[in-house]
N, C-alpha and C. Protein backbone atom coordinates (compact mmCIF):
# COMPACT_ATOMS: atom_id res chain seq x y z
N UNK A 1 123.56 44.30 130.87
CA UNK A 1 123.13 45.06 132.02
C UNK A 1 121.71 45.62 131.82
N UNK A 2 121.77 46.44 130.72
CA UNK A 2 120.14 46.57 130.25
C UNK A 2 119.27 45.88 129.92
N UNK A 3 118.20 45.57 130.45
CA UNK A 3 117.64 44.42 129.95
C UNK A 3 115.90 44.42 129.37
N UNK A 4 115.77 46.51 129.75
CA UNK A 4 114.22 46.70 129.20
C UNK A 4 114.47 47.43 127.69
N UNK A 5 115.11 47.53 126.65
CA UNK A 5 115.47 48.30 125.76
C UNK A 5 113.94 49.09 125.13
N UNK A 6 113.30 48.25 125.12
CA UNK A 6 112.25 48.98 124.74
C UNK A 6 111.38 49.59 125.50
N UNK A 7 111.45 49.87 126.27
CA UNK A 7 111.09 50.81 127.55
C UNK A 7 111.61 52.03 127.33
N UNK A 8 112.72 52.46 126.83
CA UNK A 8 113.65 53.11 126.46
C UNK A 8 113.63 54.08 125.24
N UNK A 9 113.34 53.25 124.71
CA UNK A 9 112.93 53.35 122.55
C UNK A 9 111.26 54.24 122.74
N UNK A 10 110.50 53.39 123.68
CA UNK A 10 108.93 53.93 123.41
C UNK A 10 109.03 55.10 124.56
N UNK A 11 110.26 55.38 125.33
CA UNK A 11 109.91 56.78 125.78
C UNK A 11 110.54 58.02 125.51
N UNK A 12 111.51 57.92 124.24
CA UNK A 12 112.18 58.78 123.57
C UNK A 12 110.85 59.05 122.02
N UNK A 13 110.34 58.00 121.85
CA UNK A 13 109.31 57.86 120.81
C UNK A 13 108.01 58.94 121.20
N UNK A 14 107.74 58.33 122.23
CA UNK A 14 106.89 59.20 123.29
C UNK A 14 107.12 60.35 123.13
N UNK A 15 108.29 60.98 123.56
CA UNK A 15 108.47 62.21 123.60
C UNK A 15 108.42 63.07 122.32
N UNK A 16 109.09 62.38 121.26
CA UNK A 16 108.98 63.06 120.06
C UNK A 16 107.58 63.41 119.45
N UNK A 17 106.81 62.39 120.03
CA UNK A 17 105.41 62.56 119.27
C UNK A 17 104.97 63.30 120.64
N UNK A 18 105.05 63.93 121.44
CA UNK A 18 104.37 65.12 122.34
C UNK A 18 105.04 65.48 121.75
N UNK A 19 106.16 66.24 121.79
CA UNK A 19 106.71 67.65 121.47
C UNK A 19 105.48 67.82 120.14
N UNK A 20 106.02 67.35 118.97
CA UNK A 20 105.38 67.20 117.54
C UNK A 20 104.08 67.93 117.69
N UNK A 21 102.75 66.89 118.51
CA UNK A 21 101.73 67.24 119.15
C UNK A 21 101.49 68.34 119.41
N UNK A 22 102.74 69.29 120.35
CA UNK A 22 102.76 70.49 120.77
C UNK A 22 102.91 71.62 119.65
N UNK A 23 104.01 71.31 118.84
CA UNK A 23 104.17 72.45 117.50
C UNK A 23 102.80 72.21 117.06
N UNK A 24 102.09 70.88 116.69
CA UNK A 24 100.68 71.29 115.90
C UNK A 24 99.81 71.80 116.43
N UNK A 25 99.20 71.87 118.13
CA UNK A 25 98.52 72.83 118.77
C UNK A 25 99.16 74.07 118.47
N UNK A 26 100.36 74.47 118.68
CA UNK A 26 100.56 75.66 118.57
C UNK A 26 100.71 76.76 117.04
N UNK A 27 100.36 76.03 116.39
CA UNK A 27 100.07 76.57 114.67
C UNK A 27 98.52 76.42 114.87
N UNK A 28 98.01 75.44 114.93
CA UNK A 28 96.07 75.40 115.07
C UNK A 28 96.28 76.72 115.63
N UNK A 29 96.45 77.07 116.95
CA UNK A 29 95.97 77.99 118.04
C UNK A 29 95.81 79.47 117.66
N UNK A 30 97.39 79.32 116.57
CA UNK A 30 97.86 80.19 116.06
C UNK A 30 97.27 81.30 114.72
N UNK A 31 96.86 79.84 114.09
CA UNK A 31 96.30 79.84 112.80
C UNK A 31 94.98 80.56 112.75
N UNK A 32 93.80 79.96 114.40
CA UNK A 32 92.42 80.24 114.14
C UNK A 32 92.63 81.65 114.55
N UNK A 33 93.58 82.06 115.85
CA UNK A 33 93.64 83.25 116.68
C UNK A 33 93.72 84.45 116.12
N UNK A 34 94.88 84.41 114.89
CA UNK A 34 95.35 85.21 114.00
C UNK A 34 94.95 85.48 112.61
N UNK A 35 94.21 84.73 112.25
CA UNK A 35 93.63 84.39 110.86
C UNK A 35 94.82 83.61 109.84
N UNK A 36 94.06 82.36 108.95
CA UNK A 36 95.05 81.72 108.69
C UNK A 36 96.21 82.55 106.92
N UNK A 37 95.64 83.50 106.74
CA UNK A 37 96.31 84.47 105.54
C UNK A 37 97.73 84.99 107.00
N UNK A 38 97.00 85.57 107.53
CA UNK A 38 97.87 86.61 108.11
C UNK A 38 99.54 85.48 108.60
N UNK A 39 99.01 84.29 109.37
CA UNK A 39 99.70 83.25 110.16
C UNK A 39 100.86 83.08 108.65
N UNK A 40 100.09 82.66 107.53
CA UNK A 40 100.98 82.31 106.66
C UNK A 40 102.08 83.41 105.92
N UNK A 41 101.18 84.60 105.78
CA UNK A 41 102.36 85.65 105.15
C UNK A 41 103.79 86.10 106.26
N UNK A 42 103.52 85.73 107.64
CA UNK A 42 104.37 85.78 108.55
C UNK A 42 105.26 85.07 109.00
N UNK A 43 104.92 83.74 108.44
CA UNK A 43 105.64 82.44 108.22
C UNK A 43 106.61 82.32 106.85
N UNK A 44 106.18 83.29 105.63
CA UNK A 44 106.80 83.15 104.72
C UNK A 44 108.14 84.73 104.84
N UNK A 45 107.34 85.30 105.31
CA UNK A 45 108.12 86.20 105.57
C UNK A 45 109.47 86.07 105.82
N UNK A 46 109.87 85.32 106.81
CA UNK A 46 111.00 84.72 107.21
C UNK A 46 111.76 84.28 106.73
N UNK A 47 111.22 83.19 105.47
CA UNK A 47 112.13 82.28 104.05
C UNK A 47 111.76 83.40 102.94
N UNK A 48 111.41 84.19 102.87
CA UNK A 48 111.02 84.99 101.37
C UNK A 48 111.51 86.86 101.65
N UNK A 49 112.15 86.82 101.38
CA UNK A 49 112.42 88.45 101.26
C UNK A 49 111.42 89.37 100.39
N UNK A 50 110.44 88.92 99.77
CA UNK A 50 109.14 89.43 99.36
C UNK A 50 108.32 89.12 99.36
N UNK A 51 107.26 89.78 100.05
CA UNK A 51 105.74 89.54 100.64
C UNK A 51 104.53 90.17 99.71
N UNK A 52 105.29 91.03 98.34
CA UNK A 52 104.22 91.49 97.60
C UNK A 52 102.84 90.35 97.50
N UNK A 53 103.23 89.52 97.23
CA UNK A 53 101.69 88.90 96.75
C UNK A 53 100.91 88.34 98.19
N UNK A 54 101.56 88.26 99.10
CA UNK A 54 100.82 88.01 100.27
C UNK A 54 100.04 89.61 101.03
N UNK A 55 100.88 90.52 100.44
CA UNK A 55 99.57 91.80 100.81
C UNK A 55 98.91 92.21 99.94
N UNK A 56 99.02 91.84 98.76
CA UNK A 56 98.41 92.17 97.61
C UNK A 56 96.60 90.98 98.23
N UNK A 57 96.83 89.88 98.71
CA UNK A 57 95.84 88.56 98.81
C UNK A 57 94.98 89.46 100.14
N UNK A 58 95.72 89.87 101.05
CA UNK A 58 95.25 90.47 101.98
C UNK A 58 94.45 91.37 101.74
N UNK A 59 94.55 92.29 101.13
CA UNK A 59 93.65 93.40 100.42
C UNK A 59 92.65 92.88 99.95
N UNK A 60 92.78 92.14 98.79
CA UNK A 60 91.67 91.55 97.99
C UNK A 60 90.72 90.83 99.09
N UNK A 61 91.01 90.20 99.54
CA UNK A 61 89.78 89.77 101.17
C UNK A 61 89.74 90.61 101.59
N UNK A 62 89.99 91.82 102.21
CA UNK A 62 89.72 92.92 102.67
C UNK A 62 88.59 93.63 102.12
N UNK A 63 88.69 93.55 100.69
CA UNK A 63 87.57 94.29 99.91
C UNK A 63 86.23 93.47 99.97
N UNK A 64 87.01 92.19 99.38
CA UNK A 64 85.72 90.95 98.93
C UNK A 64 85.04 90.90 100.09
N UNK A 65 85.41 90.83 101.42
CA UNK A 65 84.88 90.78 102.38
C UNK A 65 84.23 92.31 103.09
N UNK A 66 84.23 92.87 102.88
CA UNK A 66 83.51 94.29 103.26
C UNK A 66 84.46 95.13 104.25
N UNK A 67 85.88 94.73 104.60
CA UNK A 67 86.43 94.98 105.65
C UNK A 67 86.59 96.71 105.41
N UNK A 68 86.05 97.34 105.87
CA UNK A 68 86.27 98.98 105.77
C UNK A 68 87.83 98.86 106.31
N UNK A 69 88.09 98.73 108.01
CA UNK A 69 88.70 99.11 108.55
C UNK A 69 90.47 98.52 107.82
N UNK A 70 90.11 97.32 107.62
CA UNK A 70 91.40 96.60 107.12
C UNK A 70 91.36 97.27 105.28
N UNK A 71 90.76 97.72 104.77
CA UNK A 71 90.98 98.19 103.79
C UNK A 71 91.47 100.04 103.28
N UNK A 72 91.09 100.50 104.57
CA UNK A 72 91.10 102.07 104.71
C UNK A 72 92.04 102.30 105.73
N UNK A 73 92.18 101.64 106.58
CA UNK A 73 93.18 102.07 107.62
C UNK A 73 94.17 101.17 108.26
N UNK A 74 94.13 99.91 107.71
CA UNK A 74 95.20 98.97 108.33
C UNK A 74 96.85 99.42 107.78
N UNK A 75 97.79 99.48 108.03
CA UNK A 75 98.88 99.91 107.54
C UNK A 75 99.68 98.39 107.34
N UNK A 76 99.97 98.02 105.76
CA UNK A 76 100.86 97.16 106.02
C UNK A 76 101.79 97.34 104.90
N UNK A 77 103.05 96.41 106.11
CA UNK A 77 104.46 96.78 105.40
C UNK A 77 104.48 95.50 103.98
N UNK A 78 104.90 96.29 102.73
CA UNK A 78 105.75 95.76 101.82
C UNK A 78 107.32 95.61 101.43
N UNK A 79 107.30 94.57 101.37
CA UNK A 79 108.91 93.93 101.07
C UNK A 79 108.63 93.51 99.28
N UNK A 80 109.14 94.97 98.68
CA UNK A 80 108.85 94.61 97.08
C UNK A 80 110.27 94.07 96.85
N UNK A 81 111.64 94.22 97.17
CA UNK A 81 112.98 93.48 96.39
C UNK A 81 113.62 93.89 97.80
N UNK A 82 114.62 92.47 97.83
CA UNK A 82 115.87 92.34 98.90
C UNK A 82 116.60 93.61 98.70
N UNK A 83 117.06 94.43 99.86
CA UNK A 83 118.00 95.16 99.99
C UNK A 83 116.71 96.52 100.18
N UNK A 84 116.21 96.42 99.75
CA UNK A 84 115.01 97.50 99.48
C UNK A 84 114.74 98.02 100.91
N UNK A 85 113.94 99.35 101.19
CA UNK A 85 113.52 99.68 102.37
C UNK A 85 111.68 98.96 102.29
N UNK A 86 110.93 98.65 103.48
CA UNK A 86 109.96 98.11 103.51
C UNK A 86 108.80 99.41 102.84
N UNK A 87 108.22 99.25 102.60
CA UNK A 87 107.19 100.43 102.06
C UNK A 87 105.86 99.91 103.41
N UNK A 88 105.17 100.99 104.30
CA UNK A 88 104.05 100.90 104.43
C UNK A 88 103.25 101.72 104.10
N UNK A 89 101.54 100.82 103.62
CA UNK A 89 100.81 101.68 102.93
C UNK A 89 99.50 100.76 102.97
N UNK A 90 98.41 101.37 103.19
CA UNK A 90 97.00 100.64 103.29
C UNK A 90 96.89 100.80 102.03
N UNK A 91 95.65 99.62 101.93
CA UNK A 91 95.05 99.01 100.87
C UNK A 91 94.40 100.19 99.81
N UNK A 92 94.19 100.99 100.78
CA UNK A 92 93.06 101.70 99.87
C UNK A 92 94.12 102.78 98.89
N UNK A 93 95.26 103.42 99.69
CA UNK A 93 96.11 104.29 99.16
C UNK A 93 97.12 103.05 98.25
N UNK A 94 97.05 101.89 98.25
CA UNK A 94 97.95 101.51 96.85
C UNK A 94 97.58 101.15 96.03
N UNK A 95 95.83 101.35 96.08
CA UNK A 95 94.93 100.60 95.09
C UNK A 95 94.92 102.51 93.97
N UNK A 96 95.32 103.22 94.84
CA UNK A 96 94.83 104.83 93.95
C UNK A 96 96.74 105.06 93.70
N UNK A 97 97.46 104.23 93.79
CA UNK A 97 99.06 104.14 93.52
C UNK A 97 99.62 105.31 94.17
N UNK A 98 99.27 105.37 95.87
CA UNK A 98 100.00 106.46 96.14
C UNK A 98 100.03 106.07 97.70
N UNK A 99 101.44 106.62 98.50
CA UNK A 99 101.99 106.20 99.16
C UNK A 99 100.95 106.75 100.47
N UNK A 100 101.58 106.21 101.45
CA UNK A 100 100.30 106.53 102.62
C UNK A 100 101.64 106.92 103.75
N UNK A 101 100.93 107.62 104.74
CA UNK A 101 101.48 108.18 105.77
C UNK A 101 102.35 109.45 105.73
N UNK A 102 101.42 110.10 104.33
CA UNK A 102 101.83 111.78 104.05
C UNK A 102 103.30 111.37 103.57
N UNK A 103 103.67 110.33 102.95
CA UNK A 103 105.05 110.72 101.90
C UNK A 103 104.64 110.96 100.77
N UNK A 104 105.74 111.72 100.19
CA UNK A 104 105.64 113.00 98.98
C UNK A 104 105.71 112.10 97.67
N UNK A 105 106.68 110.95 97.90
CA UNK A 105 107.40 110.23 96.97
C UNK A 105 106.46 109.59 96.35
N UNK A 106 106.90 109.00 95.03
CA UNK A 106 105.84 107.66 94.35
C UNK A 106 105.93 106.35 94.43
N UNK A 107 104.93 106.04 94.81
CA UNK A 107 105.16 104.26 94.69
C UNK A 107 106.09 103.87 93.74
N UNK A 108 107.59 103.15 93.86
CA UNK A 108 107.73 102.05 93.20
C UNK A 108 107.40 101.42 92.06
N UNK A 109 108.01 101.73 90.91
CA UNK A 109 107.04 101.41 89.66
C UNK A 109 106.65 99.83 89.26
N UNK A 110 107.64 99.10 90.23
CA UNK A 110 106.86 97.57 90.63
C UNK A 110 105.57 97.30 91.30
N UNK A 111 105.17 98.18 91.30
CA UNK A 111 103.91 98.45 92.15
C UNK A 111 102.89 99.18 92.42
N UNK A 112 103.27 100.02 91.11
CA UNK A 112 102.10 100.35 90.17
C UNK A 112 101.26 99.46 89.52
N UNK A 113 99.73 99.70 89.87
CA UNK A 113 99.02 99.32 89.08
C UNK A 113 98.35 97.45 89.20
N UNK A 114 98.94 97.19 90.57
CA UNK A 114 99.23 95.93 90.61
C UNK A 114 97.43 95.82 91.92
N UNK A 115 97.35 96.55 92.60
CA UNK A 115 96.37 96.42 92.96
C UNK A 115 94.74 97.30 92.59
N UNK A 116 93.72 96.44 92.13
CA UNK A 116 92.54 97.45 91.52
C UNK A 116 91.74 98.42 92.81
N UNK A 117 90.94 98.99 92.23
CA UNK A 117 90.07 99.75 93.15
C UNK A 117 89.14 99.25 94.06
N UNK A 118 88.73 99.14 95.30
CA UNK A 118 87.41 98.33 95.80
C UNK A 118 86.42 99.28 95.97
N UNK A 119 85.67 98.51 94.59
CA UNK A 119 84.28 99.34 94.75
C UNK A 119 83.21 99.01 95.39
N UNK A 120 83.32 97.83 96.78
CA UNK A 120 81.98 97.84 97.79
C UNK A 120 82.82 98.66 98.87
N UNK A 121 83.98 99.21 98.92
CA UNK A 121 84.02 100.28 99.98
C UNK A 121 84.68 101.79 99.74
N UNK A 122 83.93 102.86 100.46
CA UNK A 122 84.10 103.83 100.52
C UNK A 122 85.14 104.48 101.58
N UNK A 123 86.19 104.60 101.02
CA UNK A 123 86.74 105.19 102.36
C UNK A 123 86.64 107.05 102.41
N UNK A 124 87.05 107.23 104.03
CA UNK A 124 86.85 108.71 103.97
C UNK A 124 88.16 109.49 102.99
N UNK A 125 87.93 110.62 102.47
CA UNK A 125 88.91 111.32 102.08
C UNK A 125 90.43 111.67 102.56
N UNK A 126 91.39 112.00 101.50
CA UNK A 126 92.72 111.71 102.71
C UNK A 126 92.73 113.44 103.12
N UNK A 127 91.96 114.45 102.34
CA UNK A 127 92.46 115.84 102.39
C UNK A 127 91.79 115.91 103.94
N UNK A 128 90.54 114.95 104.00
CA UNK A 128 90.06 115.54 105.40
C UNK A 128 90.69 115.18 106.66
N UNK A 129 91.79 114.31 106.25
CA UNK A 129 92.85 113.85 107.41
C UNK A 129 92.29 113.05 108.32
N UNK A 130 91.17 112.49 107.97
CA UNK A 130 90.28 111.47 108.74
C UNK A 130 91.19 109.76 108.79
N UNK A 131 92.17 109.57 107.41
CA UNK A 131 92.57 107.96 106.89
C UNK A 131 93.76 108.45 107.69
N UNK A 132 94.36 109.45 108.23
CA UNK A 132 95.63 110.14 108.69
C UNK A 132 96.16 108.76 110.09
N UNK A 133 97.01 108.40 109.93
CA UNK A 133 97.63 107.17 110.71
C UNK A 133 98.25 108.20 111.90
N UNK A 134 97.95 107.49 113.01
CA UNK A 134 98.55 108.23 114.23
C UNK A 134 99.78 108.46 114.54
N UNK A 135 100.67 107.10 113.90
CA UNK A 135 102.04 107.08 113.71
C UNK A 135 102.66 106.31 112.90
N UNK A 136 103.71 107.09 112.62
CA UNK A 136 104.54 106.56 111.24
C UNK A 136 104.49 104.77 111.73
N UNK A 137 105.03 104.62 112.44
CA UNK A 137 105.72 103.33 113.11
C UNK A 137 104.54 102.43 113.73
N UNK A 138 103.71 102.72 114.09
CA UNK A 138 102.42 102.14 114.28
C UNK A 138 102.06 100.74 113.15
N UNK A 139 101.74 99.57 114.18
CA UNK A 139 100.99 98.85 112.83
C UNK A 139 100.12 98.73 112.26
N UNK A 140 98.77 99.53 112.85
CA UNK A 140 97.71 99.44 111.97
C UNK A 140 97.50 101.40 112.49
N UNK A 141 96.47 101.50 111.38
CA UNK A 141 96.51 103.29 111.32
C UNK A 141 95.26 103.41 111.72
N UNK A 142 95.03 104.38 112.59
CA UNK A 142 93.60 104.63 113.10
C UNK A 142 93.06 106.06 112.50
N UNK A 143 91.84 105.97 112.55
CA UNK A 143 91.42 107.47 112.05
C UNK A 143 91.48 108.04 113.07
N UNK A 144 92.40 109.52 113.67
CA UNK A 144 92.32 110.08 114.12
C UNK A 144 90.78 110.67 115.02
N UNK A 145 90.86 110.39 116.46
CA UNK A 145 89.90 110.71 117.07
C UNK A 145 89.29 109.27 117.49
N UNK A 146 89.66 108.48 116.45
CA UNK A 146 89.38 107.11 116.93
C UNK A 146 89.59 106.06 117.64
N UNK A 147 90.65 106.24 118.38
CA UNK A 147 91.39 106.02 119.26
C UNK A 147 91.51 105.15 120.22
């Protein structure tokens, strides 16, 4: 009864290679839009219940690259061990081993010591409440007034 089979074959073929096509635009799109560190620690995130060394990489470009803002005030969450609560804390407060967003507590002794100081940036002081994050729950922390 059928008598074009391959008519058939090359438009199921077809289709697989658009869809395909489509997931790889949408990682490119993804990749340039978002930066390709960030695209990947968010991708691993998902299969890896710890992201230490993907914010630890983040930082270090943060510095190497002059980023004040991503180094002084970006807030990001750590996943140091499964079961664990997430820790957030900018670059600059885990490079001086101390927790950010006015908790009392101490870093994690997995996580001591694990990131150095960046000495091409200066951030403002925390007493002057200038690095002060607007909200706990917020994803990146703004200096107050900055808004």
């Amino acid at each position: 009864m059928v008598k074009n089979k391959k008519g058939a074959e090359l438009t199921i073929g077809t289709l697989v290679v658009i869809v395909l096509a489509i997931i790889v635009l949408v990682v490119l799109a993804l990749g340039f839009g978002t930066g390709w560190t960030n695209l990947w620690s968010k991708i691993t995130g998902y299969f890896s219940p710890v992201n230490v060394d993907a914010v630890k990489q983040a930082c270090v470009y943060a510095c190497t690259t002059n980023a004040k803002y991503d180094w002084c005030y970006r807030v990001r969450e750590i996943k140091y061990e499964q079961g664990q609560p997430k820790i957030k804390i900018t670059c600059d407060s885990w490079s001086n081993d101390k927790l950010a967003l006015g908790k009392s507590e101490n870093l994690p002794s997995q996580l001591l010591h694990m990131l150095e100081k960046c000495d091409n940036i200066e951030c403002p002081s925390a007493e002057g409440s200038e690095t002060s994050p607007t909200s706990r729950d917020s994803e990146t922390a703004l200096p107050e007034g900055g808004g």
